[in-house]
PDB file of N, CA and C in Angstrom:
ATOM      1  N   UNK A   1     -77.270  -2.714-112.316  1.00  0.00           N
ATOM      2  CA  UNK A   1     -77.883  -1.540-112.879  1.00  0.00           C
ATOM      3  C   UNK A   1     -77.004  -0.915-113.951  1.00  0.00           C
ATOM      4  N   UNK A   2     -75.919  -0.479-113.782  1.00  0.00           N
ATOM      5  CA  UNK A   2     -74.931  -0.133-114.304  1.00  0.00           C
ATOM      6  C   UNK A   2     -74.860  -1.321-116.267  1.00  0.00           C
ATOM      7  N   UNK A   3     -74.907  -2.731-115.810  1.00  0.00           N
ATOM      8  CA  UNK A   3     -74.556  -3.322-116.418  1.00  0.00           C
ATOM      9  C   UNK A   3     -76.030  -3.512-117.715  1.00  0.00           C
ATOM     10  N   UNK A   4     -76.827  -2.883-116.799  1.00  0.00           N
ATOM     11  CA  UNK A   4     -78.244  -2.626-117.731  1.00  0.00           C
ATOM     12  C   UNK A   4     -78.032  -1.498-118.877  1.00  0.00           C
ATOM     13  N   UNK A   5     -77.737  -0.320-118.301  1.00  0.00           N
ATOM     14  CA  UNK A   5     -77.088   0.601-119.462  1.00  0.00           C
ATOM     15  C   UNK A   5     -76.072   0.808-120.318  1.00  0.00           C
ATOM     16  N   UNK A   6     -74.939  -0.239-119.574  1.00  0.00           N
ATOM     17  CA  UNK A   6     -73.744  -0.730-120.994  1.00  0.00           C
ATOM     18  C   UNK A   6     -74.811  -1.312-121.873  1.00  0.00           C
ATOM     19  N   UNK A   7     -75.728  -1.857-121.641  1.00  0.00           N
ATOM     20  CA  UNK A   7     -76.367  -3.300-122.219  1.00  0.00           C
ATOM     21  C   UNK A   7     -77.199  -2.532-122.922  1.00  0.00           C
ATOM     22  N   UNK A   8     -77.635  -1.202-123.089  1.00  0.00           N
ATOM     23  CA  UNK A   8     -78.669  -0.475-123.826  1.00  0.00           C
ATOM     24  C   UNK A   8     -77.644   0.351-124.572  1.00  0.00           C
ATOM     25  N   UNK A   9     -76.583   1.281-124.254  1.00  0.00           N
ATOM     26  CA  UNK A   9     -75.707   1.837-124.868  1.00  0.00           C
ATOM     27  C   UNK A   9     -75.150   1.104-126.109  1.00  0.00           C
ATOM     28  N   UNK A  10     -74.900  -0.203-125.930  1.00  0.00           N
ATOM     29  CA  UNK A  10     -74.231  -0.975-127.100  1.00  0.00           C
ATOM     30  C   UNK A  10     -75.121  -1.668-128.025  1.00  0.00           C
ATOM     31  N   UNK A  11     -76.548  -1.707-127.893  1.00  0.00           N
ATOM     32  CA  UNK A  11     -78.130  -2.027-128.629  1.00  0.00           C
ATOM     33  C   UNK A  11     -78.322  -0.894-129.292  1.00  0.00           C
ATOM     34  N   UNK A  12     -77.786   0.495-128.735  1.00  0.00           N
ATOM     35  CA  UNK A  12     -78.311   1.855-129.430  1.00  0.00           C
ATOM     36  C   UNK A  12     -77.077   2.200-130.739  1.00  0.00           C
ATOM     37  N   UNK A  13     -75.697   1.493-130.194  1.00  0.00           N
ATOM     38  CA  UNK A  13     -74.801   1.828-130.782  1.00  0.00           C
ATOM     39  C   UNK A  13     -74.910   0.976-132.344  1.00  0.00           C
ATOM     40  N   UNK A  14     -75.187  -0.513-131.974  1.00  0.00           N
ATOM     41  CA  UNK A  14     -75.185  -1.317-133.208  1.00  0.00           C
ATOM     42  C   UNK A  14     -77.091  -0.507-134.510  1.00  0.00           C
ATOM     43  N   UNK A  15     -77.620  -0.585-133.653  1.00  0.00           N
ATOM     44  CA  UNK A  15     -78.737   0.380-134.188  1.00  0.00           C
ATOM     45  C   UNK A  15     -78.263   1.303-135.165  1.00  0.00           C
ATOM     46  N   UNK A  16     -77.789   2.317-134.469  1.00  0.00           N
ATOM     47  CA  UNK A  16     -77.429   3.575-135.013  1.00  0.00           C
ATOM     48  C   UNK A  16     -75.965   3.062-136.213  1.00  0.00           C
ATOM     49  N   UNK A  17     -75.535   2.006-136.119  1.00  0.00           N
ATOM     50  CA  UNK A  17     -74.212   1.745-137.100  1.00  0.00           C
ATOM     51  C   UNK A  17     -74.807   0.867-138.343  1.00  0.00           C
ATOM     52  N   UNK A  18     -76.318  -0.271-138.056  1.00  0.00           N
ATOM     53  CA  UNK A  18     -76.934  -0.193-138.666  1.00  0.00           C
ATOM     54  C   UNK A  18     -77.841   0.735-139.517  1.00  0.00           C
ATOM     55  N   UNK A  19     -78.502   1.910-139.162  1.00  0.00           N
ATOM     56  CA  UNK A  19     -79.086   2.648-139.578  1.00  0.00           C
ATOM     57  C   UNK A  19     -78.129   3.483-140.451  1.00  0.00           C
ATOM     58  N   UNK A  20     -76.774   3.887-140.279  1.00  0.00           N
ATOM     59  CA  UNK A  20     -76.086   4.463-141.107  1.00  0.00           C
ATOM     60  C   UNK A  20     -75.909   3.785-142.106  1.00  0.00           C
ATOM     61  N   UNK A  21     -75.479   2.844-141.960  1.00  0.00           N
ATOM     62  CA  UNK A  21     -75.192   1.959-143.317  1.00  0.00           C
ATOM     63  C   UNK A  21     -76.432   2.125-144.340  1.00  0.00           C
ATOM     64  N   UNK A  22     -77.415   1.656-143.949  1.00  0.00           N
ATOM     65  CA  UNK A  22     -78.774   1.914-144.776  1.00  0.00           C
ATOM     66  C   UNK A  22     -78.884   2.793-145.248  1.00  0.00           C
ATOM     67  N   UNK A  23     -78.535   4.065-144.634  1.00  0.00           N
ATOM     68  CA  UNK A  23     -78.363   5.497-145.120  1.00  0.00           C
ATOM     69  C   UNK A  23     -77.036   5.630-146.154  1.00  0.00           C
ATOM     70  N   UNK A  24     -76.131   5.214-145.919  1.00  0.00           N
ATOM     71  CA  UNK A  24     -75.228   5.222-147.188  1.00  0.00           C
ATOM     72  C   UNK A  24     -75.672   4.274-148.133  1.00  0.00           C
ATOM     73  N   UNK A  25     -76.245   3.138-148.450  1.00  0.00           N
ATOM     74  CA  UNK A  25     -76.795   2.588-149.081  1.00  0.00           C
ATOM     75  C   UNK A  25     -77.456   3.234-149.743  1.00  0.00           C
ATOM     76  N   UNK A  26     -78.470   3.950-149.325  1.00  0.00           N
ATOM     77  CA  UNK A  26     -79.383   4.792-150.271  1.00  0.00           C
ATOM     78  C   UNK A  26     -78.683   5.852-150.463  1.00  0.00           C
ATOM     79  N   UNK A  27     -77.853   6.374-149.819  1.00  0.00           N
ATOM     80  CA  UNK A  27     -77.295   7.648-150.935  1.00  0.00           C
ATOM     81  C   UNK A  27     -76.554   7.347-151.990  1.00  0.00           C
ATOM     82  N   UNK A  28     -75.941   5.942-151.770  1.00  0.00           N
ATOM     83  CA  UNK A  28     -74.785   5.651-152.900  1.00  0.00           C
ATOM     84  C   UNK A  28     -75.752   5.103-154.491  1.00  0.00           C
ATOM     85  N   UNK A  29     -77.260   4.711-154.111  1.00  0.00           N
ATOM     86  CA  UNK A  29     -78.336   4.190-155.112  1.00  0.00           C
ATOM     87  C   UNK A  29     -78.395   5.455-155.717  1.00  0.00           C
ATOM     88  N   UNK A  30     -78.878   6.626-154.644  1.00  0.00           N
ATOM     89  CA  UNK A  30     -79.479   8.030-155.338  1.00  0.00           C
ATOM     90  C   UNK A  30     -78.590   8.188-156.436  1.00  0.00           C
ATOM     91  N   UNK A  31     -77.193   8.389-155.766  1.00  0.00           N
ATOM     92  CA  UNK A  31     -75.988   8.959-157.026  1.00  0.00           C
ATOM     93  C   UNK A  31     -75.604   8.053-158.058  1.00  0.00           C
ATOM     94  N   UNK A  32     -75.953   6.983-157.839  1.00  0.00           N
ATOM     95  CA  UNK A  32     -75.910   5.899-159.245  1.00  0.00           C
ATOM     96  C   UNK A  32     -76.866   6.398-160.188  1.00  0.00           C
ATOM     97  N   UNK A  33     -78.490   6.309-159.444  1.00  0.00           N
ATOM     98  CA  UNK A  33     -79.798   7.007-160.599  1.00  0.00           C
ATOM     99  C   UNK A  33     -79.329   8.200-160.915  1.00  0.00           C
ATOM    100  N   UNK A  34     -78.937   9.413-160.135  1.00  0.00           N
ATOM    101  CA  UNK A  34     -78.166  10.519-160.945  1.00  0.00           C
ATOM    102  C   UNK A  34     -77.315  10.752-162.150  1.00  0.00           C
ATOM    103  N   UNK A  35     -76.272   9.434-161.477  1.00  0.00           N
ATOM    104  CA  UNK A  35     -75.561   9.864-162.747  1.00  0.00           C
ATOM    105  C   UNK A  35     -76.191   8.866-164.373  1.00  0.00           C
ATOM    106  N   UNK A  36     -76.816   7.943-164.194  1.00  0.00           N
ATOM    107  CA  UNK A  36     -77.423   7.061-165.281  1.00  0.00           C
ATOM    108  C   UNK A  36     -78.550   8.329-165.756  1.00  0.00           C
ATOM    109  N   UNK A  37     -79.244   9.097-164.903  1.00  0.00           N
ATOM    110  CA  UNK A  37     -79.932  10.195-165.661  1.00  0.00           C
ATOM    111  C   UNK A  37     -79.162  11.138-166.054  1.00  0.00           C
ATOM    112  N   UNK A  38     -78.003  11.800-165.736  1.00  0.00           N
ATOM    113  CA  UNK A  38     -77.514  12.632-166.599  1.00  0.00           C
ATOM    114  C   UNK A  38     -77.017  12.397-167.690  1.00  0.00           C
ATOM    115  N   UNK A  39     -76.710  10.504-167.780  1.00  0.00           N
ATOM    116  CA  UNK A  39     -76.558  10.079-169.353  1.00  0.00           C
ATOM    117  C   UNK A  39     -77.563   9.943-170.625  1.00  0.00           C
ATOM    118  N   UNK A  40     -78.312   9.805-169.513  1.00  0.00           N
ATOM    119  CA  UNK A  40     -79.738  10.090-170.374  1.00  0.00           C
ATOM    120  C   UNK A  40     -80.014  11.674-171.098  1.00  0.00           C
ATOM    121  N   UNK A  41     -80.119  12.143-170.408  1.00  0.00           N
ATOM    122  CA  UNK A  41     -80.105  13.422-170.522  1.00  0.00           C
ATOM    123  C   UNK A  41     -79.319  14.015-171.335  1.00  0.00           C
ATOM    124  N   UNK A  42     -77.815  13.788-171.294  1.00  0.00           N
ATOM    125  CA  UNK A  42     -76.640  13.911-172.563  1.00  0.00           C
ATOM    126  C   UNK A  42     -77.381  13.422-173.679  1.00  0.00           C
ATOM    127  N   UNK A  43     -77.759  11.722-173.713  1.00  0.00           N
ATOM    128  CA  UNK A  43     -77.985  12.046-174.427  1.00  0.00           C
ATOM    129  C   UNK A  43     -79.277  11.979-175.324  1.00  0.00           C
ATOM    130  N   UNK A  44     -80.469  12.713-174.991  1.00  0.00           N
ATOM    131  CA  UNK A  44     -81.691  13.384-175.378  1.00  0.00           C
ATOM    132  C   UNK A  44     -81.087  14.481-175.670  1.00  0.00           C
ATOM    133  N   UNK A  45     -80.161  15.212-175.062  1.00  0.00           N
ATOM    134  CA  UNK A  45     -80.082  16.686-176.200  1.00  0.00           C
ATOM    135  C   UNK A  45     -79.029  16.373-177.235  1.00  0.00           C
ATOM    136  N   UNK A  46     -78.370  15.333-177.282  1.00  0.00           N
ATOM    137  CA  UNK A  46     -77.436  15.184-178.415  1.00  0.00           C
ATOM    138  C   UNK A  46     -78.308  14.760-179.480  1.00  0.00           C
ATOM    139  N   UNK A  47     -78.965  13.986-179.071  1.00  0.00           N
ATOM    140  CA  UNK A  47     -80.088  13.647-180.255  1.00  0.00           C
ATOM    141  C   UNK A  47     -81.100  14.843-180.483  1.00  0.00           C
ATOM    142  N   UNK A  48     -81.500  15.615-179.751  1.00  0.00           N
ATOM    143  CA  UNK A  48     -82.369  16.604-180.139  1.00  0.00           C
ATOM    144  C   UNK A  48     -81.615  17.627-180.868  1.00  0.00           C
ATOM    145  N   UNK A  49     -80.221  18.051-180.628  1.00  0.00           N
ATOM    146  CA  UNK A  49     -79.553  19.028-181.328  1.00  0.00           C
ATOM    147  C   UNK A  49     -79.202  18.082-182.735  1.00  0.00           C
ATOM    148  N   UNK A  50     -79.517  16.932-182.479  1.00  0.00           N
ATOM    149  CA  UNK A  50     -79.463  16.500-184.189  1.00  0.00           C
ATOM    150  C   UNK A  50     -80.027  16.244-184.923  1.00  0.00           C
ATOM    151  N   UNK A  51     -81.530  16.208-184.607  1.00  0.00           N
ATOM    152  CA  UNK A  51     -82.490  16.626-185.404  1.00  0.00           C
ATOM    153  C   UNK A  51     -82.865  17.768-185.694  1.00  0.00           C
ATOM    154  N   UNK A  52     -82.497  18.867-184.887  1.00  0.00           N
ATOM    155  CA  UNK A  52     -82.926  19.879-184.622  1.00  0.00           C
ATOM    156  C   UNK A  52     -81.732  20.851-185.968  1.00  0.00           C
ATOM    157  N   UNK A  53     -82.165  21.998-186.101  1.00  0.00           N
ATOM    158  CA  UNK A  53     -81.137  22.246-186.720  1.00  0.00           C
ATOM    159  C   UNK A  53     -79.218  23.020-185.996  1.00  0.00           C
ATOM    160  N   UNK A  54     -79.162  22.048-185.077  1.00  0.00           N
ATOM    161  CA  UNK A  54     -77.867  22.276-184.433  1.00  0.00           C
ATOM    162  C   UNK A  54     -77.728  23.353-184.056  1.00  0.00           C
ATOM    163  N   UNK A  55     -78.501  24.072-182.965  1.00  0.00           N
ATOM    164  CA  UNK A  55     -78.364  25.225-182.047  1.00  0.00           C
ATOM    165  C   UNK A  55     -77.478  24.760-180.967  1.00  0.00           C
ATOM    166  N   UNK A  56     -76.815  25.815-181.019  1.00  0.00           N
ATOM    167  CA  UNK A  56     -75.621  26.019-180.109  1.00  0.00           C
ATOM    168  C   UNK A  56     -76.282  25.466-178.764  1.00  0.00           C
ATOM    169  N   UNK A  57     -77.025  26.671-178.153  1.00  0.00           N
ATOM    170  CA  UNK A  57     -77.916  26.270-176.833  1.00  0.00           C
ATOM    171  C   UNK A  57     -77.967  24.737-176.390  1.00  0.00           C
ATOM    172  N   UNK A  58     -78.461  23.684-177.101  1.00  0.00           N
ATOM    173  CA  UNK A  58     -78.559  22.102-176.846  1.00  0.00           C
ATOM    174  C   UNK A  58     -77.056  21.632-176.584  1.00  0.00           C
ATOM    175  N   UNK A  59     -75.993  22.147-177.031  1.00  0.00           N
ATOM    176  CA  UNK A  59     -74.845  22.076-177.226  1.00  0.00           C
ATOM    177  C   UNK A  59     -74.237  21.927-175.794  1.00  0.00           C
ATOM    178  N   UNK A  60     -74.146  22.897-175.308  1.00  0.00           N
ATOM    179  CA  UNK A  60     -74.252  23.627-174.020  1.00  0.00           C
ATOM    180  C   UNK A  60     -75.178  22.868-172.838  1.00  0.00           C
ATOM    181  N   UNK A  61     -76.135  22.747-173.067  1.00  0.00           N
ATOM    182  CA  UNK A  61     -76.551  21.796-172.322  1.00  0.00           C
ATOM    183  C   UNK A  61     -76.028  20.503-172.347  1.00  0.00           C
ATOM    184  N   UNK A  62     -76.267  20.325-172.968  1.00  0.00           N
ATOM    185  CA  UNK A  62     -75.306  18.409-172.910  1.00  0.00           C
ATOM    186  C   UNK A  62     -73.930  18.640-172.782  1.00  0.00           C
ATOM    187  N   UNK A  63     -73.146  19.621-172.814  1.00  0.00           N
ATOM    188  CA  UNK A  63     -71.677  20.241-171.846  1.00  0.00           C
ATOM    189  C   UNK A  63     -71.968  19.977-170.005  1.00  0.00           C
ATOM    190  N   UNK A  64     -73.302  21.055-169.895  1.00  0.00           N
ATOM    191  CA  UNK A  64     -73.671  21.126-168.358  1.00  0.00           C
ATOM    192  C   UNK A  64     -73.698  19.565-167.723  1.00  0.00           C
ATOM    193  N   UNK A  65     -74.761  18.821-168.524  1.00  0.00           N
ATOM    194  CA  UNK A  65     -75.212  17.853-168.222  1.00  0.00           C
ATOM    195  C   UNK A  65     -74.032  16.772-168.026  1.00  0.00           C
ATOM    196  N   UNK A  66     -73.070  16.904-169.046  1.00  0.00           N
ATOM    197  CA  UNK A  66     -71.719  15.898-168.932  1.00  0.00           C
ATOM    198  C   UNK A  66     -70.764  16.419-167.512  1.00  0.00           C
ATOM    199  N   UNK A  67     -70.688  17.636-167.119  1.00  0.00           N
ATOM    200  CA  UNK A  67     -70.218  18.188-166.288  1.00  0.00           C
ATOM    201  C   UNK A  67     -70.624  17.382-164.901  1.00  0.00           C
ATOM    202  N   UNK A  68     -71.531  18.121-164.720  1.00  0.00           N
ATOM    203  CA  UNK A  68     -72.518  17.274-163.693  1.00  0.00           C
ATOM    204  C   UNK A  68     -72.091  15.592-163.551  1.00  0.00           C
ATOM    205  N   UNK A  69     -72.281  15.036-164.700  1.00  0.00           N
ATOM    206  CA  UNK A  69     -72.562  13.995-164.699  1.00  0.00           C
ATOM    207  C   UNK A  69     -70.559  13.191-164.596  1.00  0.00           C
ATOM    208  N   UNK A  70     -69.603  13.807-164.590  1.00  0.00           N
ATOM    209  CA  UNK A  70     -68.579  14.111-163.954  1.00  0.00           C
ATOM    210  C   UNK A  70     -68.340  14.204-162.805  1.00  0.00           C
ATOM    211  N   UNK A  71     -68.991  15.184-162.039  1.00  0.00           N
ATOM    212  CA  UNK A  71     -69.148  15.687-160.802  1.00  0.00           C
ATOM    213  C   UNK A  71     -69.434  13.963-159.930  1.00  0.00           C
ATOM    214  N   UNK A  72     -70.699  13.335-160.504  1.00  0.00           N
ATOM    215  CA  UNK A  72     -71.654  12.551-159.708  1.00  0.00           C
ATOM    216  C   UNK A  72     -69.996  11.205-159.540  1.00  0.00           C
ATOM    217  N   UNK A  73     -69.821  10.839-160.528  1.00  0.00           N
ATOM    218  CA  UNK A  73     -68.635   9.578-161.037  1.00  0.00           C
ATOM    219  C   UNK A  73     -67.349   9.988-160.031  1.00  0.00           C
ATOM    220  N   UNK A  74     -66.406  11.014-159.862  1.00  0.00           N
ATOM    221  CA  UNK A  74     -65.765  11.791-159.010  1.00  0.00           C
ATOM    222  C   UNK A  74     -66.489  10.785-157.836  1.00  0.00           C
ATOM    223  N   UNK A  75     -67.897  10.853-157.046  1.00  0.00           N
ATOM    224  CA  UNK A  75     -67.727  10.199-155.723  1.00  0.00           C
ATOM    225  C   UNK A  75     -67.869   8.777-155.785  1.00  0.00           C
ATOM    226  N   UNK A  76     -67.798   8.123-156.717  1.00  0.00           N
ATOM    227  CA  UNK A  76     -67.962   6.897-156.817  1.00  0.00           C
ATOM    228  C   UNK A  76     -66.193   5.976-156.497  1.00  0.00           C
ATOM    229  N   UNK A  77     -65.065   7.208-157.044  1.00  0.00           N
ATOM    230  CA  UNK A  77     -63.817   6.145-156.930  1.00  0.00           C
ATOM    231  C   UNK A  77     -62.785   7.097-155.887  1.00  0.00           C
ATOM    232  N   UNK A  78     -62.468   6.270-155.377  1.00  0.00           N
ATOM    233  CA  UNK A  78     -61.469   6.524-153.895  1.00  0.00           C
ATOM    234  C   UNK A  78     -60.954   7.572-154.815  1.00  0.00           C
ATOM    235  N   UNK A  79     -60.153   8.771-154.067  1.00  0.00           N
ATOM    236  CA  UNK A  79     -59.588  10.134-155.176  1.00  0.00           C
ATOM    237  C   UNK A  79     -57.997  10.167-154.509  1.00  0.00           C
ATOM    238  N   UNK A  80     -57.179  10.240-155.188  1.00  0.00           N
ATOM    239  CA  UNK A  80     -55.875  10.652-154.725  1.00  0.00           C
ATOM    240  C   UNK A  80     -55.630  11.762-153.853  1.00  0.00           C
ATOM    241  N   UNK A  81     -57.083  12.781-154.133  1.00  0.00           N
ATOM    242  CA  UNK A  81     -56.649  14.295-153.355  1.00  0.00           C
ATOM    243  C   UNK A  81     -57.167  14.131-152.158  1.00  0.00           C
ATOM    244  N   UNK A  82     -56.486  15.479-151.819  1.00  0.00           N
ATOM    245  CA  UNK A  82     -56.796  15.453-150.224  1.00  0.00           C
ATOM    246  C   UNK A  82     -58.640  15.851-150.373  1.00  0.00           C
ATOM    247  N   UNK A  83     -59.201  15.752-148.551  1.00  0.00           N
ATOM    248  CA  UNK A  83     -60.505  16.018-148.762  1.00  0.00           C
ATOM    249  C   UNK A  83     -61.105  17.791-149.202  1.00  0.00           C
ATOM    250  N   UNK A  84     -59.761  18.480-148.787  1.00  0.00           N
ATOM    251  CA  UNK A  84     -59.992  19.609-148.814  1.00  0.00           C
ATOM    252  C   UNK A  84     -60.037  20.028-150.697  1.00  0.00           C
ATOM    253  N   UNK A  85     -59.434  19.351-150.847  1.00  0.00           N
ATOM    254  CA  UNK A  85     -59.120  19.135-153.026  1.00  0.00           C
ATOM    255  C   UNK A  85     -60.063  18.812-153.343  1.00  0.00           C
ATOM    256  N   UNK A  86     -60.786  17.764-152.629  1.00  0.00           N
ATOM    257  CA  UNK A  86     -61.862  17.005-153.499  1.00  0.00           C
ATOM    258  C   UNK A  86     -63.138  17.793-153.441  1.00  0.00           C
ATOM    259  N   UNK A  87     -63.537  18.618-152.056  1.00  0.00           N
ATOM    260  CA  UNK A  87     -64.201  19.792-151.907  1.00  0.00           C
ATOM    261  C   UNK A  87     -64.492  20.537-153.007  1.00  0.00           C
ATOM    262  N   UNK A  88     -63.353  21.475-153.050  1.00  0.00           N
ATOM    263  CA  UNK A  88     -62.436  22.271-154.486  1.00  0.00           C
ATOM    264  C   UNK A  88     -62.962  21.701-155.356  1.00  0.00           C
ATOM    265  N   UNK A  89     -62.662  20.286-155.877  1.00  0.00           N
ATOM    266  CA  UNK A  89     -63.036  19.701-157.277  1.00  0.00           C
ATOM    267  C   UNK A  89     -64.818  20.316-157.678  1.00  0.00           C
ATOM    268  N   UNK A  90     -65.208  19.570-156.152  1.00  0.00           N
ATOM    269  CA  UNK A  90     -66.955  19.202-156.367  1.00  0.00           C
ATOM    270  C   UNK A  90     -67.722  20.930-156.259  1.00  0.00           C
ATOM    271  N   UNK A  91     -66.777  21.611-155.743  1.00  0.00           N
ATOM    272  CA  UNK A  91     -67.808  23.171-156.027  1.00  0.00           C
ATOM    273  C   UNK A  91     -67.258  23.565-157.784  1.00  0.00           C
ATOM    274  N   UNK A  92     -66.192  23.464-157.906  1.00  0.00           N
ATOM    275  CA  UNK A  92     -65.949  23.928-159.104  1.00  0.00           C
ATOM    276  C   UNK A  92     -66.726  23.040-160.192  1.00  0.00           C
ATOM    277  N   UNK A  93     -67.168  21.614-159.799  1.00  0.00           N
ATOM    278  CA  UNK A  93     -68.336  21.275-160.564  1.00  0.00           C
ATOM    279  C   UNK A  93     -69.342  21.742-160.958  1.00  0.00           C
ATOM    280  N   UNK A  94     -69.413  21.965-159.236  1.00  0.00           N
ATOM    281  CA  UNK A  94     -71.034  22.480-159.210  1.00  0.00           C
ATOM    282  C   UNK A  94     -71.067  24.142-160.120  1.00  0.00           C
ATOM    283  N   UNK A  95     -69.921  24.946-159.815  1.00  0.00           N
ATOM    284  CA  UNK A  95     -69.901  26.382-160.607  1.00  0.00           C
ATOM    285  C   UNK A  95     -70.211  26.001-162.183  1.00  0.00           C
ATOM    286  N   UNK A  96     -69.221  25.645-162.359  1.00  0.00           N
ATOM    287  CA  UNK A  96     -69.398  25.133-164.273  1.00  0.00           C
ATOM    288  C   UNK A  96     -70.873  24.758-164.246  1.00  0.00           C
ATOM    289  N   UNK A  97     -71.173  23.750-163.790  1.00  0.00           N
ATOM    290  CA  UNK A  97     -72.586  23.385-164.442  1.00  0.00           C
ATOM    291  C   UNK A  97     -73.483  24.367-164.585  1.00  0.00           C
ATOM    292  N   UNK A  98     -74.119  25.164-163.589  1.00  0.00           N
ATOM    293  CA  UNK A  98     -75.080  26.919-163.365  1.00  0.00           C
ATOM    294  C   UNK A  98     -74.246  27.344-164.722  1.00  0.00           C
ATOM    295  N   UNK A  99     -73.042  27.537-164.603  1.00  0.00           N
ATOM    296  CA  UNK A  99     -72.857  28.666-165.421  1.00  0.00           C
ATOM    297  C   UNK A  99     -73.069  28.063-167.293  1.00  0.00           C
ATOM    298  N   UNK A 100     -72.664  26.900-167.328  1.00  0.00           N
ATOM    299  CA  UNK A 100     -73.373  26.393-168.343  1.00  0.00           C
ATOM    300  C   UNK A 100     -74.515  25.911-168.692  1.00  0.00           C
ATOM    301  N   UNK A 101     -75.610  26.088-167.652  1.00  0.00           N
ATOM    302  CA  UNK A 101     -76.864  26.367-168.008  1.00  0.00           C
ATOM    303  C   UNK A 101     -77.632  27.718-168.064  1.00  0.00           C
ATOM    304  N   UNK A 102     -76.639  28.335-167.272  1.00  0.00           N
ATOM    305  CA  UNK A 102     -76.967  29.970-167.416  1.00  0.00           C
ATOM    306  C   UNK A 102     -76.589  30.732-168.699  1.00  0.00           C
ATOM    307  N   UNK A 103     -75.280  29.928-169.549  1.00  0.00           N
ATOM    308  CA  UNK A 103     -75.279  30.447-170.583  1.00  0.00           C
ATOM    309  C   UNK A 103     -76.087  29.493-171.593  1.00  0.00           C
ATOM    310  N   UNK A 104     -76.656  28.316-171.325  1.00  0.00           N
ATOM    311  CA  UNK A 104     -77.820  27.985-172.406  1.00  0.00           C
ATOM    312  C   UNK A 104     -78.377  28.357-172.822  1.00  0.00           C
ATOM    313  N   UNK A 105     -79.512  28.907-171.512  1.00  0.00           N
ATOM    314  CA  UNK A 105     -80.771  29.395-170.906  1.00  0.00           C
ATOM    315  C   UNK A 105     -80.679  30.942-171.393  1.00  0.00           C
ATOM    316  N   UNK A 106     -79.649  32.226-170.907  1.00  0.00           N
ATOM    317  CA  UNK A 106     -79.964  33.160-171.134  1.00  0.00           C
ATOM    318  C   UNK A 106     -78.948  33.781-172.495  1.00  0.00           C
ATOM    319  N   UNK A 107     -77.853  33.591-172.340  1.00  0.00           N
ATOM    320  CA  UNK A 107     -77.299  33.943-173.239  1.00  0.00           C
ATOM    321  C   UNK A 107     -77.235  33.392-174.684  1.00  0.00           C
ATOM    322  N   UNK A 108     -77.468  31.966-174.575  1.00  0.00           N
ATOM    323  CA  UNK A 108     -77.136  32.008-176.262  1.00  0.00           C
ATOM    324  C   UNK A 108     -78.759  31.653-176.563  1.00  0.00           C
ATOM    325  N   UNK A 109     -79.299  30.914-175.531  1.00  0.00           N
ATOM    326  CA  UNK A 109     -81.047  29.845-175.711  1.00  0.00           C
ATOM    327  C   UNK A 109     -81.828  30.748-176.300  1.00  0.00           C
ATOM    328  N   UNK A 110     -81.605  32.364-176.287  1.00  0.00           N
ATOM    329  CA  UNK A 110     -82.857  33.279-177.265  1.00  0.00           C
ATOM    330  C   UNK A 110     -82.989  33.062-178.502  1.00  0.00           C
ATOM    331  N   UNK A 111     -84.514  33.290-179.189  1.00  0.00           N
ATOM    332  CA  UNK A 111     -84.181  32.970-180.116  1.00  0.00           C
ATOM    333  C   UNK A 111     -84.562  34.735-180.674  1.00  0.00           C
ATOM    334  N   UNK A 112     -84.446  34.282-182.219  1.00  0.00           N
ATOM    335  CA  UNK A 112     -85.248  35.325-183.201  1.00  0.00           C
ATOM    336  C   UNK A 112     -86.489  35.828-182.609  1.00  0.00           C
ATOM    337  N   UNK A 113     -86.690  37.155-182.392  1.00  0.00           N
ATOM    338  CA  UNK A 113     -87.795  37.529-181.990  1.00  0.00           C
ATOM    339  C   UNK A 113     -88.221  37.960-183.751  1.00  0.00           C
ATOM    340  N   UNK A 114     -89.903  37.623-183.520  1.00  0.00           N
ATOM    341  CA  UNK A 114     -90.306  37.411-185.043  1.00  0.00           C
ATOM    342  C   UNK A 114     -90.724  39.062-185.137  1.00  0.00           C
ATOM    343  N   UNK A 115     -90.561  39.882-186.463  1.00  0.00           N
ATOM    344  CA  UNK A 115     -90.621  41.128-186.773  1.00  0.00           C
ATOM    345  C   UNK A 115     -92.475  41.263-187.138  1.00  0.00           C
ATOM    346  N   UNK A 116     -92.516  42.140-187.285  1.00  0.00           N
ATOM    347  CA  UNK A 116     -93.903  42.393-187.731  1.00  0.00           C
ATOM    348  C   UNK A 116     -94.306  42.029-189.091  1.00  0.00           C
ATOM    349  N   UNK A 117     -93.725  41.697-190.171  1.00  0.00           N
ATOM    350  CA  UNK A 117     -93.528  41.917-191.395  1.00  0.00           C
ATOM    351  C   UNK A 117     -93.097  39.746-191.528  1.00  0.00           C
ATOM    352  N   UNK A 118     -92.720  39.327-190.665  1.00  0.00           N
ATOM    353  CA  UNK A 118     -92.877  37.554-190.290  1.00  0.00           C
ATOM    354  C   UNK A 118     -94.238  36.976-190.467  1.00  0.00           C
ATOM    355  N   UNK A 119     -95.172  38.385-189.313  1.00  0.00           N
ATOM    356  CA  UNK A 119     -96.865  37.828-189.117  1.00  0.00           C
ATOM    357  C   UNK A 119     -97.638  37.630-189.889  1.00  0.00           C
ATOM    358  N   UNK A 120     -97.066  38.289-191.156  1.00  0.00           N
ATOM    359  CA  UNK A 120     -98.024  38.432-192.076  1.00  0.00           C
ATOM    360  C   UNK A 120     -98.299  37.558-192.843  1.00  0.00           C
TER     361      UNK A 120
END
């Protein structure tokens, strides 16, 4: 009896060590497509701020977007720092990026509001 539930304990164990793996598998795919889209993304606004007539705002975004896209590469290679550093690293990623889309978006991204004397 006994030797029935080692015998299910170690079926649940290889299961569950299988099933993780699969699960890191797909997270390590997700953060590959992440970071290949944030290159994308770099660069669609590098090209759009160069057709465009070179607003700061696009600028800034493809800063955020390289940031980020920093952030994602960071978990891809073994890191010298400790885990508590590498923590540290990945929020201070994550801060920069918001705040360089927050200054895209609100601070510099306004444009000309058109005057009355434009409409005409």
């Amino acid at each position: 009896m006994f030797s029935q539930f080692g015998l299910e304990a170690s079926v649940s164990a290889s299961t569950q060590s299988s099933t993780l793996g699969q699960i890191r598998t797909v997270e390590f795919l997700l953060d590959v497509a992440t970071a290949i889209f944030c290159l994308v993304l770099i660069c669609l606004t590098l090209y759009a701020w160069n057709r465009r007539d070179r607003p700061l705002s696009l600028l800034i975004f493809s800063t955020g977007f390289l940031v980020f896209f920093l952030r994602q590469v960071i978990e891809f290679f073994p890191s010298p720092l400790d885990p508590i550093e590498l923590q540290f690293a990945r929020s201070f990623f994550d801060f920069l990026t918001l705040a360089l889309f927050f200054a895209g978006l609100v601070l510099i991204g306004h444009r000309r509001k058109p005057k009355l004397n434009d409409l005409r």
